[in-house]
C-alpha atoms as a PDB file:
ATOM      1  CA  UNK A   1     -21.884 -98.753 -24.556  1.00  0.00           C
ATOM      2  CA  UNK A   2     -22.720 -96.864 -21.346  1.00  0.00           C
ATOM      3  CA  UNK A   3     -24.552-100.311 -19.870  1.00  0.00           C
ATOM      4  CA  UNK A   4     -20.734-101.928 -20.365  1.00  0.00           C
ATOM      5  CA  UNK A   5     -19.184 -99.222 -17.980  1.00  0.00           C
ATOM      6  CA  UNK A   6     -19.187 -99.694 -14.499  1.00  0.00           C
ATOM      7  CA  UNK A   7     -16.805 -97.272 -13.201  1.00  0.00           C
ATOM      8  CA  UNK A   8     -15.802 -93.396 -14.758  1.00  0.00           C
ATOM      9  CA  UNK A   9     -12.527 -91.683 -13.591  1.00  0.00           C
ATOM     10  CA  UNK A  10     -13.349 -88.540 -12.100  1.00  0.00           C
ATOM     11  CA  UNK A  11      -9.865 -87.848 -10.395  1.00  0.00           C
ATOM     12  CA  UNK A  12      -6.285 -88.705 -11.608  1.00  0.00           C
ATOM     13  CA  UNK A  13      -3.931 -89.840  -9.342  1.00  0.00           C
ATOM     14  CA  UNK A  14      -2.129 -86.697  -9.496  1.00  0.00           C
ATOM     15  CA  UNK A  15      -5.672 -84.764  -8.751  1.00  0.00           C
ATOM     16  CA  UNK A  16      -5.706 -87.119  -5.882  1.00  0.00           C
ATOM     17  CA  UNK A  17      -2.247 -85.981  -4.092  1.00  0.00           C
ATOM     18  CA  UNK A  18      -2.702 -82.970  -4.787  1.00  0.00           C
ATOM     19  CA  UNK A  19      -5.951 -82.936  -3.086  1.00  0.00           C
ATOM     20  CA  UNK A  20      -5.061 -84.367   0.072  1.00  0.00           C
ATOM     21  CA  UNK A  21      -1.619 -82.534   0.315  1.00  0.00           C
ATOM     22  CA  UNK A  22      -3.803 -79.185  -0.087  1.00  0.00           C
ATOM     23  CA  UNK A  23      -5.944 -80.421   2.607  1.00  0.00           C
ATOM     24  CA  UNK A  24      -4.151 -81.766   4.986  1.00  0.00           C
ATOM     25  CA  UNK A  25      -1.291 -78.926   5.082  1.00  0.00           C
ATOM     26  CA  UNK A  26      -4.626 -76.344   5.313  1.00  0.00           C
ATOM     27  CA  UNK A  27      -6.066 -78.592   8.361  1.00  0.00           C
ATOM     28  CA  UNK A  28      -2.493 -78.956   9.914  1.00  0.00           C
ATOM     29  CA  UNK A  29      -2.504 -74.355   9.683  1.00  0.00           C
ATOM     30  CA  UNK A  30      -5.974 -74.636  10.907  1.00  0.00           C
ATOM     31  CA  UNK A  31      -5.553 -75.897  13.944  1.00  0.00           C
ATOM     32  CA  UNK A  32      -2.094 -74.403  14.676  1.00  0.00           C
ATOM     33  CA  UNK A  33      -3.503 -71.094  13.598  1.00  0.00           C
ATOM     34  CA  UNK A  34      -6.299 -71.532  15.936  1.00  0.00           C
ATOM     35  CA  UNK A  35      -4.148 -72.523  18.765  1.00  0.00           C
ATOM     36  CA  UNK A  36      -2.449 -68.912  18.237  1.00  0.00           C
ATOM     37  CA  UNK A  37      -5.687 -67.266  17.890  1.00  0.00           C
ATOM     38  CA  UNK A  38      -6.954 -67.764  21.303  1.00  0.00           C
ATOM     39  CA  UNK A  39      -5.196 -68.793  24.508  1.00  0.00           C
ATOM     40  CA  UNK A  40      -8.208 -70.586  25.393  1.00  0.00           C
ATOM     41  CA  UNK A  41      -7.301 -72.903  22.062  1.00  0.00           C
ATOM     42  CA  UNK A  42      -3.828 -73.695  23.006  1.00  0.00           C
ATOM     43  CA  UNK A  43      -3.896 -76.840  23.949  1.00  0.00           C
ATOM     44  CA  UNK A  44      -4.454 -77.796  20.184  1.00  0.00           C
ATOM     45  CA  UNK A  45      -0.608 -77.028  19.995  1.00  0.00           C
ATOM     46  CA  UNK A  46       0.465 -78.802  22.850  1.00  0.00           C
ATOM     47  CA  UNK A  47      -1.432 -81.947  21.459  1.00  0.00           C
ATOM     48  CA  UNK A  48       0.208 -81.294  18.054  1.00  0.00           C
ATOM     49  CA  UNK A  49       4.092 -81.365  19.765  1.00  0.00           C
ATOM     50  CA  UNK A  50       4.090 -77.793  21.752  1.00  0.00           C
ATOM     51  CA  UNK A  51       3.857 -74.242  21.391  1.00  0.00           C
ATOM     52  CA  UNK A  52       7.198 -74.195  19.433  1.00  0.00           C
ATOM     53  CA  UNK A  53       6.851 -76.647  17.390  1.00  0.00           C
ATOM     54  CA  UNK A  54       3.545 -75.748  16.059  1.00  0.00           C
ATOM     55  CA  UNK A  55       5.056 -72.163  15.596  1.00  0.00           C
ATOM     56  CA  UNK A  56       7.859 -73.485  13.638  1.00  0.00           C
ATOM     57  CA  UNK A  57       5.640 -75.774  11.334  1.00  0.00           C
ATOM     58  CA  UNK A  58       3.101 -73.265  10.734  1.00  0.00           C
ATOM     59  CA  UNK A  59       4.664 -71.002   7.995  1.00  0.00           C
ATOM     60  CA  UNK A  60       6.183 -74.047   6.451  1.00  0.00           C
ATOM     61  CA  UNK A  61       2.935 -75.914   6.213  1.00  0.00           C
ATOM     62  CA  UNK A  62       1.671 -72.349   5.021  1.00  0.00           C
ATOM     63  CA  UNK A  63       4.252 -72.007   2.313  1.00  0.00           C
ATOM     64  CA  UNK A  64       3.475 -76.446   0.997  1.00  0.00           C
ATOM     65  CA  UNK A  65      -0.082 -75.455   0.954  1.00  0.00           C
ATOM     66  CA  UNK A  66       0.168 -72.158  -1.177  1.00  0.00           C
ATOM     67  CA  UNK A  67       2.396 -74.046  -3.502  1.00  0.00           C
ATOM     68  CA  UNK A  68      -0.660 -77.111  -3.702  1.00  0.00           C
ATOM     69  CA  UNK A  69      -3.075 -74.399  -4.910  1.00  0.00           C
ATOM     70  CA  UNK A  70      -0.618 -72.518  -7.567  1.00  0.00           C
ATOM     71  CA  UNK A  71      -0.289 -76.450  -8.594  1.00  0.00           C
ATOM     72  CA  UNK A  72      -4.032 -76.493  -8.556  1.00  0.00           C
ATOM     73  CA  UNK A  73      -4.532 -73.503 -10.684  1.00  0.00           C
ATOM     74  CA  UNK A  74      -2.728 -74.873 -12.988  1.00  0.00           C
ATOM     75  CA  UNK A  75      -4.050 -78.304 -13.331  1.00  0.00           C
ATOM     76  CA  UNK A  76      -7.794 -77.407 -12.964  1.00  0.00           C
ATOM     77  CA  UNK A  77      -7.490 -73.476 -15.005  1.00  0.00           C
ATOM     78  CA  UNK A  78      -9.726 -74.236 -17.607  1.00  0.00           C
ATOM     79  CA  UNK A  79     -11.883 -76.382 -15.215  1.00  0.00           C
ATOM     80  CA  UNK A  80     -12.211 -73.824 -12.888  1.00  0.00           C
ATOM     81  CA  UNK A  81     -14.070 -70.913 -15.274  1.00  0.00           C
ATOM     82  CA  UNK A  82     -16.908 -69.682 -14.749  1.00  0.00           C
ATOM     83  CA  UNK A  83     -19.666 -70.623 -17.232  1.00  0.00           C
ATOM     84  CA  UNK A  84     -23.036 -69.224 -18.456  1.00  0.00           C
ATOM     85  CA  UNK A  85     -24.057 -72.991 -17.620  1.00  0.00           C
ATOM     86  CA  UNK A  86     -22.557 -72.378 -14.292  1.00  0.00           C
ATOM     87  CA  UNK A  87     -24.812 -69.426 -14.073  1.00  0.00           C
ATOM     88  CA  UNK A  88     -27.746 -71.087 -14.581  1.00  0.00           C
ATOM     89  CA  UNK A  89     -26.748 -73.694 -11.794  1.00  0.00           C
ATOM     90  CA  UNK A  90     -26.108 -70.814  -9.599  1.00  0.00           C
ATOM     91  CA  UNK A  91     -29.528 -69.699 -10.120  1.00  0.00           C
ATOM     92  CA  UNK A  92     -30.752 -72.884  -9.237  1.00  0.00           C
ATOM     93  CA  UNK A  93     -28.948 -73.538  -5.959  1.00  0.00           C
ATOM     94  CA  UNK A  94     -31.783 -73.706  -3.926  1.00  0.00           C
ATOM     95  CA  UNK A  95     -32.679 -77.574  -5.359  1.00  0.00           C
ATOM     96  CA  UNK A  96     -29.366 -78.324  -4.531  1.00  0.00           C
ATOM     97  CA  UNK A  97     -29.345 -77.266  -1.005  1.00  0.00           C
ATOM     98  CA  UNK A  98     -32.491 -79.369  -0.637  1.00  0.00           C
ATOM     99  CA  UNK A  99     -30.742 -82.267  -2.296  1.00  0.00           C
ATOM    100  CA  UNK A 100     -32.841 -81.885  -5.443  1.00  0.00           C
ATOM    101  CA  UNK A 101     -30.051 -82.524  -8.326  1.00  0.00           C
ATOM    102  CA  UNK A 102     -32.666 -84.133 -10.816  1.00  0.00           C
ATOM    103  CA  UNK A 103     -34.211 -80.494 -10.871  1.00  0.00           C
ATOM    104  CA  UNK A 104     -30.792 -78.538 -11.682  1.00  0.00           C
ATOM    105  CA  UNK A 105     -29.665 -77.759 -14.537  1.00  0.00           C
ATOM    106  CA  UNK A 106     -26.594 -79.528 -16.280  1.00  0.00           C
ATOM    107  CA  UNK A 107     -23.471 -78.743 -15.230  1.00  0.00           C
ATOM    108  CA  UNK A 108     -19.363 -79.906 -16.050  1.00  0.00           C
ATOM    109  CA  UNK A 109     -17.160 -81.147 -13.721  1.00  0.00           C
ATOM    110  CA  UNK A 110     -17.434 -78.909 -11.392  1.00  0.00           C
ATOM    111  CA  UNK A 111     -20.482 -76.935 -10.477  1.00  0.00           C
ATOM    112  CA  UNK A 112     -20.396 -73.563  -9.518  1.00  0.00           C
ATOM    113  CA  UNK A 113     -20.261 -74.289  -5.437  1.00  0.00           C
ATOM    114  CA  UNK A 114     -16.838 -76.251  -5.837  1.00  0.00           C
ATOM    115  CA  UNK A 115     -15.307 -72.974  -8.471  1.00  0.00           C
ATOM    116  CA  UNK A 116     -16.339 -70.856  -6.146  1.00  0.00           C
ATOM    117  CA  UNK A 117     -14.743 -72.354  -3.154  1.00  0.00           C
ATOM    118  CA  UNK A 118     -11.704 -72.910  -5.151  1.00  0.00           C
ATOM    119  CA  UNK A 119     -11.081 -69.486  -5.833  1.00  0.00           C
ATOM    120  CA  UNK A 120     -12.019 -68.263  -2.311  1.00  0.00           C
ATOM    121  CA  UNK A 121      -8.976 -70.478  -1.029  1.00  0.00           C
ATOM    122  CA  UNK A 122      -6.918 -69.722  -3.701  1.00  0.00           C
ATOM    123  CA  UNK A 123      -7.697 -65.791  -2.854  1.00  0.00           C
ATOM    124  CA  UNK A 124      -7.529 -66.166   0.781  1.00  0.00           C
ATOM    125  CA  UNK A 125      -4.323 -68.391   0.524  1.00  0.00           C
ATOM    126  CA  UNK A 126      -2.143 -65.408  -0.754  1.00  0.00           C
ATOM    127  CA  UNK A 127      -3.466 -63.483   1.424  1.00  0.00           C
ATOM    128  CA  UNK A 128      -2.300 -65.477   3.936  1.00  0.00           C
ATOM    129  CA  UNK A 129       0.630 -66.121   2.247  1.00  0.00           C
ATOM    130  CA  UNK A 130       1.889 -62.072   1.912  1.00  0.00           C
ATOM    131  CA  UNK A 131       0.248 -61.090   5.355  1.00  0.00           C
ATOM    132  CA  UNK A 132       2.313 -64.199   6.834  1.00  0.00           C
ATOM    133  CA  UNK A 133       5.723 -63.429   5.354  1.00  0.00           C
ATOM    134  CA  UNK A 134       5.493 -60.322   7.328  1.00  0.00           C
ATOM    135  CA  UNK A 135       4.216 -62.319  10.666  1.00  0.00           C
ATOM    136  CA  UNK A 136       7.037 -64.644  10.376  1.00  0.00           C
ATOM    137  CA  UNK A 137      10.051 -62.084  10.042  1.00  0.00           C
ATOM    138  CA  UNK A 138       8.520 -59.012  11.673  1.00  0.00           C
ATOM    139  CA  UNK A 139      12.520 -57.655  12.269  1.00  0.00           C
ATOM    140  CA  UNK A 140      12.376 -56.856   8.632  1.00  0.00           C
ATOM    141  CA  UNK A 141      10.094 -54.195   8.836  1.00  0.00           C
ATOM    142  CA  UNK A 142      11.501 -50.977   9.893  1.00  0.00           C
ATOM    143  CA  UNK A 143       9.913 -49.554  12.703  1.00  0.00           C
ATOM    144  CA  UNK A 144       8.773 -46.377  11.223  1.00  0.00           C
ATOM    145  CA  UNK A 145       6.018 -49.008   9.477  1.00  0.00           C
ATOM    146  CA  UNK A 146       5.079 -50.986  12.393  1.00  0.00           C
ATOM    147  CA  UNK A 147       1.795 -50.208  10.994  1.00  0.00           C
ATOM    148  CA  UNK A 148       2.408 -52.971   8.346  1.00  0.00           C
ATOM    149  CA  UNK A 149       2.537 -55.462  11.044  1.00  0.00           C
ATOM    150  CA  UNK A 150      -0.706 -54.875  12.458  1.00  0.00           C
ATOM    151  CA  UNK A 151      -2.279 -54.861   9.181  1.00  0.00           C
ATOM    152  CA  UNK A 152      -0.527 -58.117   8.122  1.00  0.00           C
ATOM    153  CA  UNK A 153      -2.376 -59.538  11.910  1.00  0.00           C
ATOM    154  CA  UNK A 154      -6.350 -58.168  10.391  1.00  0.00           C
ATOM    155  CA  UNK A 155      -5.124 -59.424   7.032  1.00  0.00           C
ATOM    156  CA  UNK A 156      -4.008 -62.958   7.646  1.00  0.00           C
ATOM    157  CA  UNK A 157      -7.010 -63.425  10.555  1.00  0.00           C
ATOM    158  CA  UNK A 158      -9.704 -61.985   8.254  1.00  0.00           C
ATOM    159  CA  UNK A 159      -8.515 -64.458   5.636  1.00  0.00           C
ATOM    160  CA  UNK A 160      -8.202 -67.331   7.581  1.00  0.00           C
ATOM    161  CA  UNK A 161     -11.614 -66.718   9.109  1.00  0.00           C
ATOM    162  CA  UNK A 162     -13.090 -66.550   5.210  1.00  0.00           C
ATOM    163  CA  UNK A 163     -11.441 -69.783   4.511  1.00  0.00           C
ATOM    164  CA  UNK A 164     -12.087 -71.857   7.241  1.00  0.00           C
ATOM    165  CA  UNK A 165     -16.041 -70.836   6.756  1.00  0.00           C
ATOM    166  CA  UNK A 166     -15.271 -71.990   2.881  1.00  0.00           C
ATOM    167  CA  UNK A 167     -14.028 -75.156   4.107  1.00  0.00           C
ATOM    168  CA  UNK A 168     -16.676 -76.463   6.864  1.00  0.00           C
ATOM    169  CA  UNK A 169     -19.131 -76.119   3.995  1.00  0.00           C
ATOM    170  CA  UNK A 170     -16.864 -77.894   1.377  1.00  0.00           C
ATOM    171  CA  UNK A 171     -16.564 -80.133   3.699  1.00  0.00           C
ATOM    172  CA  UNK A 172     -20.482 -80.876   4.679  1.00  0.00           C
ATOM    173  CA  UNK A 173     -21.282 -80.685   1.094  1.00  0.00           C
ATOM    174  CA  UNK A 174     -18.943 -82.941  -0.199  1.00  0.00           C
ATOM    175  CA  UNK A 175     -19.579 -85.671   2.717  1.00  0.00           C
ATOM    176  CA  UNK A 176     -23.043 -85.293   3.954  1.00  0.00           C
ATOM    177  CA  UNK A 177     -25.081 -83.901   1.112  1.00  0.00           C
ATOM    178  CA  UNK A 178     -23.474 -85.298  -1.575  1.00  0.00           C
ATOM    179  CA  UNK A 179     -23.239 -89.166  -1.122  1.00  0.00           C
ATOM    180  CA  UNK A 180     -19.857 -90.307  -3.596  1.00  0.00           C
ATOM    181  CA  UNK A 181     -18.152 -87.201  -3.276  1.00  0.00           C
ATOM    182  CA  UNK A 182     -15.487 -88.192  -0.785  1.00  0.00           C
ATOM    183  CA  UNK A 183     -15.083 -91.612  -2.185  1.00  0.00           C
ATOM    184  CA  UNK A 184     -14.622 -89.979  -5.804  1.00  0.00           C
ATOM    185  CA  UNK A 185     -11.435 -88.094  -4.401  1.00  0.00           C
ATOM    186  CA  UNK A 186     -10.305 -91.381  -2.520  1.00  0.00           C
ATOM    187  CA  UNK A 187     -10.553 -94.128  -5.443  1.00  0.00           C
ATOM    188  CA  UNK A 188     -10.858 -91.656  -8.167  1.00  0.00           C
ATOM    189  CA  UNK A 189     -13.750 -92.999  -9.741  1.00  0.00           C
ATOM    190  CA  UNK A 190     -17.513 -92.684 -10.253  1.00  0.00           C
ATOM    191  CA  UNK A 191     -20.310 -94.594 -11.410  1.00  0.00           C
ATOM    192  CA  UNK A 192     -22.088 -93.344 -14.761  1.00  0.00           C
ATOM    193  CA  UNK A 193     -25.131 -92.998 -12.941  1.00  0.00           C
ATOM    194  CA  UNK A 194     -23.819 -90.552 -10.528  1.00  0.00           C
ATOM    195  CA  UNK A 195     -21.689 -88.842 -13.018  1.00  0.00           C
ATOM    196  CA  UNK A 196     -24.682 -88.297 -15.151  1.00  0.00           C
ATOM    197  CA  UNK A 197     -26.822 -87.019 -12.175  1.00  0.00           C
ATOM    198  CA  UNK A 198     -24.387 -84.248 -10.691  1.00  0.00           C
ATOM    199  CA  UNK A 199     -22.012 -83.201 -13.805  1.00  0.00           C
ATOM    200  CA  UNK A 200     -24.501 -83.931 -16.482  1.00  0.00           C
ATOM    201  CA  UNK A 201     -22.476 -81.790 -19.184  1.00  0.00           C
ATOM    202  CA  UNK A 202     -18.882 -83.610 -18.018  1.00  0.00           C
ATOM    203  CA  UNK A 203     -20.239 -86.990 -18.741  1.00  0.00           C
ATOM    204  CA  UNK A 204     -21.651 -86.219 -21.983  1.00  0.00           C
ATOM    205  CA  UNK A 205     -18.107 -85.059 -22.739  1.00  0.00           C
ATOM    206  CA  UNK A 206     -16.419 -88.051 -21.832  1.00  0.00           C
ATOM    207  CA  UNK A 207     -18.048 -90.610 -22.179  1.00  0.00           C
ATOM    208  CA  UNK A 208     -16.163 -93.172 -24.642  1.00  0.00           C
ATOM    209  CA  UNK A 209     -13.213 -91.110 -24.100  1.00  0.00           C
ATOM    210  CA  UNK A 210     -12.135 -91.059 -20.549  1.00  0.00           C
ATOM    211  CA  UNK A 211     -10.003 -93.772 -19.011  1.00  0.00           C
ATOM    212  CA  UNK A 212     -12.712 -96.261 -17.746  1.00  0.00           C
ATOM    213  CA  UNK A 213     -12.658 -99.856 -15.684  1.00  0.00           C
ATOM    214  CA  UNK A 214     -15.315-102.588 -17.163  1.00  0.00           C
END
């Protein structure tokens, strides 16, 4: 049966928005956030409209990428637990940093690199999220607890620092090292081949069950 299949869905469409609306509200903070970090990075806001604009699109961009990963969590829960197979992978890492996936063991649909970025982001978004409700109305803390404002500034940086590390290498991984990876969350689909190669223990699932085009 497997020689009939050409093409496996990896990614609904649904996975698929939500994907890119995660990503490209976290890029859009990214750069706006950096622009605020350092004067010398300003001119990232001016490019992206000005100084005020930026400032006003920031929390809300914030806030439409918190709710992408609460959607997240709930769509990929039970994907996203961590496995004794995942483990194992973990154990393993080193082939896969060299590029040697024929040596690792078999993993689902995710392997332990892309669960643990997940929850990094989702950890470090609400973070974010609490530290920058306190950045963006500052008036409502009393005075007496100013202290809460400078804690909310170590707090949101710190975070935003952890994630944006999380994301270069989410990023290299799943464009450089891992040839099919970005296309997979563009078309949504996979060969068998490749499926069977890097989620060895997902395609043995779903194979004659998932949604396939001949």
């Amino acid at each position: 049966m497997s020689a009939t299949i050409s093409r496996i869905l990896r990614y609904t469409l649904n996975e698929r928005i939500l994907h890119w609306v995660a990503g490209l509200t976290y890029v859009y903070q990214l750069l706006t956030g950096l622009a605020f970090y350092s004067p010398h990075l300003f001119w990232i806001a001016v490019l992206l409209g000005g100084g005020p604009t930026s400032r006003f699109w920031h929390p809300w961009a914030g806030l439409l990428f918190t709710v992408a990963l609460f959607w997240m969590l709930e769509v990929w829960r039970n994907d996203m637990r961590i496995t004794d197979a995942d483990r194992a992978w973990a154990k393993a890492m080193p082939h896969y940093i060299r590029n040697e996936d024929e040596d690792l063991p078999p993993i689902d649909r995710f392997n332990y690199g892309q669960k643990y970025f997940f929850w990094v982001m989702l950890w470090a978004g609400i973070i974010m999220l609490i530290s920058g409700l306190a950045l963006w109305f500052p008036e409502r803390i009393p005075w007496n607890l100013r202290y809460l404002r400078y804690l909310a500034i170590l707090l949101h940086v710190s975070a935003a620092l952890i994630s944006i590390g999380a994301f270069i290498i989410h990023v290299y991984m799943g464009t450089a090292m891992v040839r099919g990876g970005f296309t997979s969350i563009i078309r949504g689909e996979v060969t068998p081949a490749w499926a069977k190669m890097h989620h060895r223990l997902w395609y043995n699932r779903i194979m004659g069950a998932a949604p396939t085009r001949r």
